[in-house]
Protein backbone atom coordinates (compact mmCIF):
# COMPACT_ATOMS: atom_id res chain seq x y z
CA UNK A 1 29.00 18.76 -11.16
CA UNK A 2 29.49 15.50 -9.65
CA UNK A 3 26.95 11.91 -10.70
CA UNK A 4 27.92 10.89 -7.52
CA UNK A 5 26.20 13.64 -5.77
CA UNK A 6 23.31 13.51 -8.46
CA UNK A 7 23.06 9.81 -7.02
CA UNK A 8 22.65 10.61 -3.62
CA UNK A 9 20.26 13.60 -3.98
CA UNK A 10 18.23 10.48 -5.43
CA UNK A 11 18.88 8.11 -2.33
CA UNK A 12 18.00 10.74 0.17
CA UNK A 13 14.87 11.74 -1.85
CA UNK A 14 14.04 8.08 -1.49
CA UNK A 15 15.05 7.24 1.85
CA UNK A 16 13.01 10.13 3.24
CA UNK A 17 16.19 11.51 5.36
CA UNK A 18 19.68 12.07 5.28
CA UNK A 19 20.43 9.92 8.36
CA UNK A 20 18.40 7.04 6.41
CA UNK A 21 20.34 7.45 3.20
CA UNK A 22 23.71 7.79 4.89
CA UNK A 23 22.95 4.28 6.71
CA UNK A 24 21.81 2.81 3.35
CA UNK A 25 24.92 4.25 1.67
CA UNK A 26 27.35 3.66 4.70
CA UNK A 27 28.29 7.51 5.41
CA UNK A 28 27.58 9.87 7.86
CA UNK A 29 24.41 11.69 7.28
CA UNK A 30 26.46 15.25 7.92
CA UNK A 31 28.46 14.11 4.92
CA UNK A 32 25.64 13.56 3.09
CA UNK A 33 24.16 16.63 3.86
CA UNK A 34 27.20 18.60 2.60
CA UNK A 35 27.46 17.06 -0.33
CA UNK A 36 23.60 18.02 -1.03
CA UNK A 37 24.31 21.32 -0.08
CA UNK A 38 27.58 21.71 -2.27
CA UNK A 39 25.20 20.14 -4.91
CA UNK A 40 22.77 23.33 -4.23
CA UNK A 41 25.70 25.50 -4.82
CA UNK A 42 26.44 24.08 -8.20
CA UNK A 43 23.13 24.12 -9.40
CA UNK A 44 22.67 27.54 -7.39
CA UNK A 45 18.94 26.79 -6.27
CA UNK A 46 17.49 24.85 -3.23
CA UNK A 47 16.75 21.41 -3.40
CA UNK A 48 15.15 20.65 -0.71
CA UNK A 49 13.61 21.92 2.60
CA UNK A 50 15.07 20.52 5.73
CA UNK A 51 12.90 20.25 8.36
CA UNK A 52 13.43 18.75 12.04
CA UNK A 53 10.84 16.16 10.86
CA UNK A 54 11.39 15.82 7.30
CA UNK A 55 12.67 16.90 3.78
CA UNK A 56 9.98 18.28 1.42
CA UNK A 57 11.18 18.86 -2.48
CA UNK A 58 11.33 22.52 -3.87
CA UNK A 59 10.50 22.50 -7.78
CA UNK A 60 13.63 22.90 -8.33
CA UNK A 61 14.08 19.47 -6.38
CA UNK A 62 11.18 17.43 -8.07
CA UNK A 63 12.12 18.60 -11.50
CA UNK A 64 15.62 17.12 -11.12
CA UNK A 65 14.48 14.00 -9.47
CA UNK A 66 11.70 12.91 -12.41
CA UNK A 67 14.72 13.49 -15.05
CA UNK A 68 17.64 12.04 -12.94
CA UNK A 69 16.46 9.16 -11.34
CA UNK A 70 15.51 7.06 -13.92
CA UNK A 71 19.09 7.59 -15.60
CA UNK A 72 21.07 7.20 -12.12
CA UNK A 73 18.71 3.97 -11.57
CA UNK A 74 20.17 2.57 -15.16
CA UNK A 75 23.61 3.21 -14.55
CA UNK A 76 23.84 1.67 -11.52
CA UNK A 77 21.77 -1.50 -12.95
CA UNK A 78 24.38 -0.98 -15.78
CA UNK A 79 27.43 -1.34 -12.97
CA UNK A 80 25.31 -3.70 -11.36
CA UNK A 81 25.01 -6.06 -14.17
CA UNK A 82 28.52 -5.53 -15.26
CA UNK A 83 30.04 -6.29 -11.46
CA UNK A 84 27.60 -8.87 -9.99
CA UNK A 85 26.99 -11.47 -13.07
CA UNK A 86 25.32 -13.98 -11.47
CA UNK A 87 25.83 -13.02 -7.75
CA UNK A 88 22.97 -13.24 -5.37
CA UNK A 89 19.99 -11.01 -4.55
CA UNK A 90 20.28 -8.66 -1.74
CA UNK A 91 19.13 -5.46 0.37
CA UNK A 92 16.59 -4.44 1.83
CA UNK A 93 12.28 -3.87 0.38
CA UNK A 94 10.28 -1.77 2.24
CA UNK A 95 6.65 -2.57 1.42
CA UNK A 96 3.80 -0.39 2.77
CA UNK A 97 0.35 -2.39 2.87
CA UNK A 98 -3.18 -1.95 4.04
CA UNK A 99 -2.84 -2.99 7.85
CA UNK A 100 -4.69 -6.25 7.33
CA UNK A 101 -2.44 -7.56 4.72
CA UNK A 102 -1.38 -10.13 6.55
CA UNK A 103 -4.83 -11.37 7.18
CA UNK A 104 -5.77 -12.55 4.04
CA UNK A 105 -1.57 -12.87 2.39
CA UNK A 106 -0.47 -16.02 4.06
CA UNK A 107 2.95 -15.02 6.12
CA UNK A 108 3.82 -18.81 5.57
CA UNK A 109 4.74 -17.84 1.59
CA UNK A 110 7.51 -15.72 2.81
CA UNK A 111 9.68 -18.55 3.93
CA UNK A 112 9.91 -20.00 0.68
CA UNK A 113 10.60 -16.58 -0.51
CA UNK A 114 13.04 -16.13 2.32
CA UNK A 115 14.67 -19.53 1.47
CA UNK A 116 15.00 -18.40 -2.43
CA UNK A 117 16.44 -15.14 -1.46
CA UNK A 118 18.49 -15.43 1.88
CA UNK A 119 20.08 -12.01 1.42
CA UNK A 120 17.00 -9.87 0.56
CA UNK A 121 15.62 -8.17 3.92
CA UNK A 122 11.70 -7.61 3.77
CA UNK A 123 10.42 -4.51 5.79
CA UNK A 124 6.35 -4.24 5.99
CA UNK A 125 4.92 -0.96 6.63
CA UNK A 126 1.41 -1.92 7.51
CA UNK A 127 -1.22 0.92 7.56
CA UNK A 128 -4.61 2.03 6.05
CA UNK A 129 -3.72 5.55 5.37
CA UNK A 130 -1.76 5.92 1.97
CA UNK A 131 1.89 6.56 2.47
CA UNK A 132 4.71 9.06 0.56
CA UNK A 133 6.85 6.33 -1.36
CA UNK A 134 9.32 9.37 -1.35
CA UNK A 135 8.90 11.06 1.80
CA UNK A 136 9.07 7.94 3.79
CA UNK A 137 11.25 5.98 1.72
CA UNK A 138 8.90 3.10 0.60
CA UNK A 139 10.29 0.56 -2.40
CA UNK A 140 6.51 -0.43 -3.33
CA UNK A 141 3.02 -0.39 -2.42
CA UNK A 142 0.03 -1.91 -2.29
CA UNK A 143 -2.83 0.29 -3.28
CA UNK A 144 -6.34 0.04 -4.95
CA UNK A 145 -7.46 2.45 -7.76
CA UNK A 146 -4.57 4.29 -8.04
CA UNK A 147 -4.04 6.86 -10.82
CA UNK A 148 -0.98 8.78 -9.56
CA UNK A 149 1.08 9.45 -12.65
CA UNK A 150 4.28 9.94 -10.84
CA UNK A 151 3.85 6.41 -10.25
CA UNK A 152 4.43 2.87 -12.09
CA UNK A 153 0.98 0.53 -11.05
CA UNK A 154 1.14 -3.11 -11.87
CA UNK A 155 -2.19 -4.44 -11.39
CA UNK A 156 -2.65 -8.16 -9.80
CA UNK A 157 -6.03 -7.99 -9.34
CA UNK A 158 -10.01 -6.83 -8.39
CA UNK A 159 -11.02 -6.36 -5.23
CA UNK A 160 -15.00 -7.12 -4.40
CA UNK A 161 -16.20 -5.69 -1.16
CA UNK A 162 -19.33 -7.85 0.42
CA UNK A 163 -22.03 -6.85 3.10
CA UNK A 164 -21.92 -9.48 6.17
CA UNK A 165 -22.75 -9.93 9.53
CA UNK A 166 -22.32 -12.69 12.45
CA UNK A 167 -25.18 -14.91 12.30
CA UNK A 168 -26.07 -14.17 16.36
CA UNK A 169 -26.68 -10.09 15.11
CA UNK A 170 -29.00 -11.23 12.35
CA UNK A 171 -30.57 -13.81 14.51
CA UNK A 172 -31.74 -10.41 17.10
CA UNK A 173 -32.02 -8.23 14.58
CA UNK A 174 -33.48 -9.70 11.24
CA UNK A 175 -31.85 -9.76 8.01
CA UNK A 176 -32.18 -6.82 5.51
CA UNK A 177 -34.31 -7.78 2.49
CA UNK A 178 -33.31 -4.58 0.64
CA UNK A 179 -30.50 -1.69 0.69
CA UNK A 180 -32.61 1.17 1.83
CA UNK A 181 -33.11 -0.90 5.20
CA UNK A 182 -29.58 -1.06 6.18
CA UNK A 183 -30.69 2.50 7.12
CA UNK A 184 -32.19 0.99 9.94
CA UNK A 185 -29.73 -1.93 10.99
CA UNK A 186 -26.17 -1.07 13.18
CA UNK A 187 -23.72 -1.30 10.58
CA UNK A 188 -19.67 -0.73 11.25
CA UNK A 189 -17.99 1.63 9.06
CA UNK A 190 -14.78 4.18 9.09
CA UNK A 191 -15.95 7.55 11.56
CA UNK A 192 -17.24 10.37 9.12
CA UNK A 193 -15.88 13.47 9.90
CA UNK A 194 -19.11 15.52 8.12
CA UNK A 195 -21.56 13.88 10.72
CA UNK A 196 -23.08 10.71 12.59
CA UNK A 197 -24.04 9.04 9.32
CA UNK A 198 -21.80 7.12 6.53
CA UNK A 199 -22.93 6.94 2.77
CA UNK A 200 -22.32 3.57 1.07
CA UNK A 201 -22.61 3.59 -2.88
CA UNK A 202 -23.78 0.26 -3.46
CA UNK A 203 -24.08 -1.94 -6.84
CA UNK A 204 -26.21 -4.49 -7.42
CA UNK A 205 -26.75 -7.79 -9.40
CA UNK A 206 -27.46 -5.56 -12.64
CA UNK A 207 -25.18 -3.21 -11.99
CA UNK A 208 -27.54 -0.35 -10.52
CA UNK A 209 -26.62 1.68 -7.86
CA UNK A 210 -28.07 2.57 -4.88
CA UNK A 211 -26.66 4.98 -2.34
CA UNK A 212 -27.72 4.38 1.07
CA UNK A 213 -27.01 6.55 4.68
CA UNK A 214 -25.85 4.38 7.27
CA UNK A 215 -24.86 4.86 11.15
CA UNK A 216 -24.36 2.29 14.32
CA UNK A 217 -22.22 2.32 17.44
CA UNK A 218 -19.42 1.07 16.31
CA UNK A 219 -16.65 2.67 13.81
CA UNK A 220 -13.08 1.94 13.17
CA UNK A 221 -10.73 3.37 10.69
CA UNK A 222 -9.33 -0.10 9.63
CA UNK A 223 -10.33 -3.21 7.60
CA UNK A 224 -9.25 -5.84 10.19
CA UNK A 225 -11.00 -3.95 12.92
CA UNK A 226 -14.50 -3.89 11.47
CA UNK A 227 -14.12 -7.68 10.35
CA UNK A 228 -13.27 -8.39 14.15
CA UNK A 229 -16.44 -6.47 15.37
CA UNK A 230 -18.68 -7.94 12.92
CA UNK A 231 -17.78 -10.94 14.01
CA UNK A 232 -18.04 -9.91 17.41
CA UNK A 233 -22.11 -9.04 16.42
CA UNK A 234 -21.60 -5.03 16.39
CA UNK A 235 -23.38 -4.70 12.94
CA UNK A 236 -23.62 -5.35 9.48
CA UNK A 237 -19.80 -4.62 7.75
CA UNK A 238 -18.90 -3.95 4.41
CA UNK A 239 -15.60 -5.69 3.37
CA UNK A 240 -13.41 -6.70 0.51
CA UNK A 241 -14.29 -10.68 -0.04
CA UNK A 242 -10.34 -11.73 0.33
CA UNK A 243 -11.07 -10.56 3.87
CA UNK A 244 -14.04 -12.67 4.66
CA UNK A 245 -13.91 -15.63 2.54
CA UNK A 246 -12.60 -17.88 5.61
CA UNK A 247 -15.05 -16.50 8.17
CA UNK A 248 -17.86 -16.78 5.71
CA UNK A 249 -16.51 -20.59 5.32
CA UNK A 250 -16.38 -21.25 8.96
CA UNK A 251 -19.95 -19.84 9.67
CA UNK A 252 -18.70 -16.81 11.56
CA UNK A 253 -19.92 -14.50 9.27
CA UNK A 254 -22.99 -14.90 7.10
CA UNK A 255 -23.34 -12.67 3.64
CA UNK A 256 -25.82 -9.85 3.67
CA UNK A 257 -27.81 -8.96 0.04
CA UNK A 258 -25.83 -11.36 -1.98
CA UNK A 259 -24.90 -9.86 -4.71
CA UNK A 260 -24.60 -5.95 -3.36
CA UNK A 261 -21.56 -4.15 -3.21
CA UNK A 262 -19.40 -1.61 -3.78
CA UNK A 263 -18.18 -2.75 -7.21
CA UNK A 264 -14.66 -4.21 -8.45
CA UNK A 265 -11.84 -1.63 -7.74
CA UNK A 266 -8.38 -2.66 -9.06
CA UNK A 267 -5.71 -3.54 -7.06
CA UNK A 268 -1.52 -2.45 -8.24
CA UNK A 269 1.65 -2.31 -6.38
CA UNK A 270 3.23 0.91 -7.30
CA UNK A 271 6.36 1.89 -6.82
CA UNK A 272 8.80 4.79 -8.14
CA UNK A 273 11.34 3.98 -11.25
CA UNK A 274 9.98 3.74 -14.73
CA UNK A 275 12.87 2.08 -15.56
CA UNK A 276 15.52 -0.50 -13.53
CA UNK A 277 14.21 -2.16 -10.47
CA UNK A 278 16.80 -2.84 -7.77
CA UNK A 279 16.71 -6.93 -8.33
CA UNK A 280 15.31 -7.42 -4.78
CA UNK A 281 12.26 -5.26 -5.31
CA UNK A 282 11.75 -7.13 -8.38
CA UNK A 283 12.27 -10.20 -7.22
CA UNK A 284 9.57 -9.26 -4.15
CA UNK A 285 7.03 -7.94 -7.03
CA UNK A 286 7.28 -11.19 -8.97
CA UNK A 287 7.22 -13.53 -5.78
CA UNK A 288 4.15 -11.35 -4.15
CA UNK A 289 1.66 -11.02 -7.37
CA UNK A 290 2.59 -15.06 -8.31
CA UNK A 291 2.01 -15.82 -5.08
CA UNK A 292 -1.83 -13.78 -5.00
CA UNK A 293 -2.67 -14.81 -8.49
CA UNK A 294 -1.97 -18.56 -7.72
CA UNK A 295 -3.88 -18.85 -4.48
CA UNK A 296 -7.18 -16.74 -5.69
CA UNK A 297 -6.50 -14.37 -3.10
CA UNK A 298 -8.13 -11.54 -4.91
């Protein structure tokens, strides 16, 4: 059996693809196929299933991955260390965020970590529906509440959702004096597959909870979307405070039932090896929750 083939049944598994891995790795992704395949023989079980669209672990495959990759990530730290000294940071981070990341992260941080790490390429992912770190090759993640154990979390904050609306809808359509008559207000929310009406779970200054049905003509599966038609006067919107805090400022947006919401959920990036880091996912995980914890942004 060959560590070198070990090693790239780990880069593939990551990259999501063969053709992905053999670009990282600088071969041809029919070599690297072979060599997974002559792996396969070796082991004499299946790895993987190869699809046209993608590669999907057997358990034969995810049992070898949790007990390899940690080792193969060490010994290549190991080489790393022993080769590189004190040489620069590079490659490449792919980060997979909630598509309104950018609204609340300022972009304008990056070029100061851009100008600390010249060689490190940043790729952003940016979409509301949680990703595969291993089926689509994904270095880390931002996520709330997550309790996948197959995953490392480090949390870098709370997230605090808040009920608001542009002053011009509240001005037509009165301001709700209690939960239960949001019931009766347009409010924006993600479309409900089980029927017209969404359920918030709401908490409130003492920490009760109220669960309210809500519905209105407007509904959008992503953050940034309902903050643009609340401000836009579709409805009352319930959103995490990084979000709003600069529209509330400005006067766009005006807070709903001050202190109801839908309590503090943790936010971690996650990411895949319990042990080494490649130094340019590290570096991006230090920079990033400095960067959030400095500025207040959650």
């Amino acid at each position: 059996m060959d560590l070198n083939d070990i090693a790239l049944f780990v880069n593939v598994v990551r990259a999501g693809s063969f053709a992905e891995a053999g670009r990282r790795l600088g071969i041809p992704s029919s070599t690297a196929s072979r060599r997974l395949q002559g792996l396969e023989d070796v082991l004499g079980a299946r790895l993987m299933q190869r699809t046209t669209r993608r590669l999907t672990l057997t358990d034969a495959g995810r049992v070898l991955f949790a007990e390899c990759a940690d080792q193969i990530d060490a010994l290549l730290h190991a080489a790393g260390q022993a080769t590189e000294g004190g040489a620069e940071v590079a490659g490449k981070v792919r980060i997979a965020a909630p598509a309104d990341f950018f609204t609340w992260f300022p972009t304008a941080a990056l070029t100061r970590f851009a100008a600390a790490y010249p060689r490190v390429r940043l790729e952003f992912e940016l979409d509301d529906a949680r990703v595969d770190l291993f089926g689509q090759g994904i270095d880390v993640a931002l996520r709330s509440a997550d309790n996948d154990p197959s995953l490392v979390a480090r949390k870098i904050g709370t997230s605090r959702t808040c009920l608001v609306a542009s002053p011009g809808y509240l001005a037509g359509r009165g301001i709700p004096g209690t939960p239960e008559e949001l019931g009766s207000h347009d409010c924006i929310s993600v479309p409900s597959r089980g029927g017209s009406r969404t359920k918030w779970q709401l908490f409130g200054p003492d920490n009760t909870s109220v669960s309210v049905e809500v519905d209105g003509p407007f509904k959008v599966n992503t953050a940034s979307a309902q903050l643009s038609g609340a401000i836009a006067g579709l409805g009352i919107a319930l959103l995490p405070a990084a979000l709003i805090a600069t529209h509330v400022a400005a006067r766009r947006l005006q807070v709903v039932l001050p202190g109801y919401g839908s309590g503090p959920i943790g936010v971690h990036f996650v990411y895949l090896s319990r042990r080494q880091l490649p130094r340019a996912v590290s570096a991006f995980l230090d920079f990033a929750t400095a960067t959030i914890k400095e500025q207040n942004l959650l």
